[in-house]
Protein backbone atom coordinates (compact mmCIF):
# COMPACT_ATOMS: atom_id res chain seq x y z
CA UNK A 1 0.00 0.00 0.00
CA UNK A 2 1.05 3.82 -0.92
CA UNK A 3 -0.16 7.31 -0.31
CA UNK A 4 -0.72 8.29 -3.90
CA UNK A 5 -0.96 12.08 -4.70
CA UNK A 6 -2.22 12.75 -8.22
CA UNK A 7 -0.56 15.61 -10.78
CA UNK A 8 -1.31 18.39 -13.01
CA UNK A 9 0.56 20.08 -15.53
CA UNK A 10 -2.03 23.04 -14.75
CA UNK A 11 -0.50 25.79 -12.55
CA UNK A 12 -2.67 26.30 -9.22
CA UNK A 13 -1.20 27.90 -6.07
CA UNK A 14 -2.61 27.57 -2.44
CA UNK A 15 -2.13 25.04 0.56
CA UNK A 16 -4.02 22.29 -1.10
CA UNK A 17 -0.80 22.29 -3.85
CA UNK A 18 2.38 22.25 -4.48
CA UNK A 19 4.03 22.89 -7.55
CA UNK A 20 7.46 21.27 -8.63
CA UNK A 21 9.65 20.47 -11.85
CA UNK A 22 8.82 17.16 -13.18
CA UNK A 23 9.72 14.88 -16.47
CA UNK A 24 11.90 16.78 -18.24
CA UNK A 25 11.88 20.06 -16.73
CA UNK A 26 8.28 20.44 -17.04
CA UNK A 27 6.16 22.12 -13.82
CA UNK A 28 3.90 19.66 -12.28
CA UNK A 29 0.97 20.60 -9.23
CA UNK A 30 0.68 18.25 -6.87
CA UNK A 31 -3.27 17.92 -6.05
CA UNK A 32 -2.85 17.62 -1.78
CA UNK A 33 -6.49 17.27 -1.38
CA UNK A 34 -7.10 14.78 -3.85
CA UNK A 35 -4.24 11.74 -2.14
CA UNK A 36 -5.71 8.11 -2.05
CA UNK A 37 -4.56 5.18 -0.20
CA UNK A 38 -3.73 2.51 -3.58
CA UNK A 39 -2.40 -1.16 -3.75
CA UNK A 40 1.12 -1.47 -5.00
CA UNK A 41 -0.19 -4.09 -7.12
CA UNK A 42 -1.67 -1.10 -9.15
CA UNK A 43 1.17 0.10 -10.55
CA UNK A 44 2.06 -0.87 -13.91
CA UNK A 45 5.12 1.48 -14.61
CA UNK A 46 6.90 3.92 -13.00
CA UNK A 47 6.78 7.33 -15.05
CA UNK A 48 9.88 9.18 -13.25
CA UNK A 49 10.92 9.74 -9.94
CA UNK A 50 10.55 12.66 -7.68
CA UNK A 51 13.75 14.70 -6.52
CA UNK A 52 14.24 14.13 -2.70
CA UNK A 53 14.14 17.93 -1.91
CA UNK A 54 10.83 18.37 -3.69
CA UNK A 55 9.72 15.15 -1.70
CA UNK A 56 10.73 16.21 1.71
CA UNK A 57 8.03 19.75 1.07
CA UNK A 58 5.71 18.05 -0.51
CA UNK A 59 5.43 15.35 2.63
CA UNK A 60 5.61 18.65 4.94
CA UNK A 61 2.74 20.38 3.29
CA UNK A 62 0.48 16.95 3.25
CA UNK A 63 1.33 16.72 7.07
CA UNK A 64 0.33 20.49 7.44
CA UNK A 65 -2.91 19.79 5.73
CA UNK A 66 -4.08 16.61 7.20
CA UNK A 67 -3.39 17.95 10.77
């Protein structure tokens, strides 16, 4: 099991998002509001990975907003 959060290539701002560069330097919004709890078994492929930096405030501002 895995906290999925979904993207956007559409540029929101606000707590319930955070924006970051993704897949060849292309901006990305995470959708905060919108996480589900999937199976791993769901995953087919993976489409790119996440720098650690941009990991580390996206998990801060899910935290923020689930508290």
């Amino acid at each position: 099991m895995f906290l999925a959060v979904p993207l956007s290539t559409t540029k929101r701002d606000g707590s319930f998002f955070y924006q970051f560069s993704f897949l060849e330097d292309r901006i990305s919004t995470a959708l905060l509001v919108q996480n589900r709890l999937l199976s791993s078994k769901r995953l087919i492929k993976k489409i790119g990975k996440i720098e650690q930096k941009d990991f580390e405030k996206l998990k801060e501002k899910l935290i923020k907003l689930i508290e």
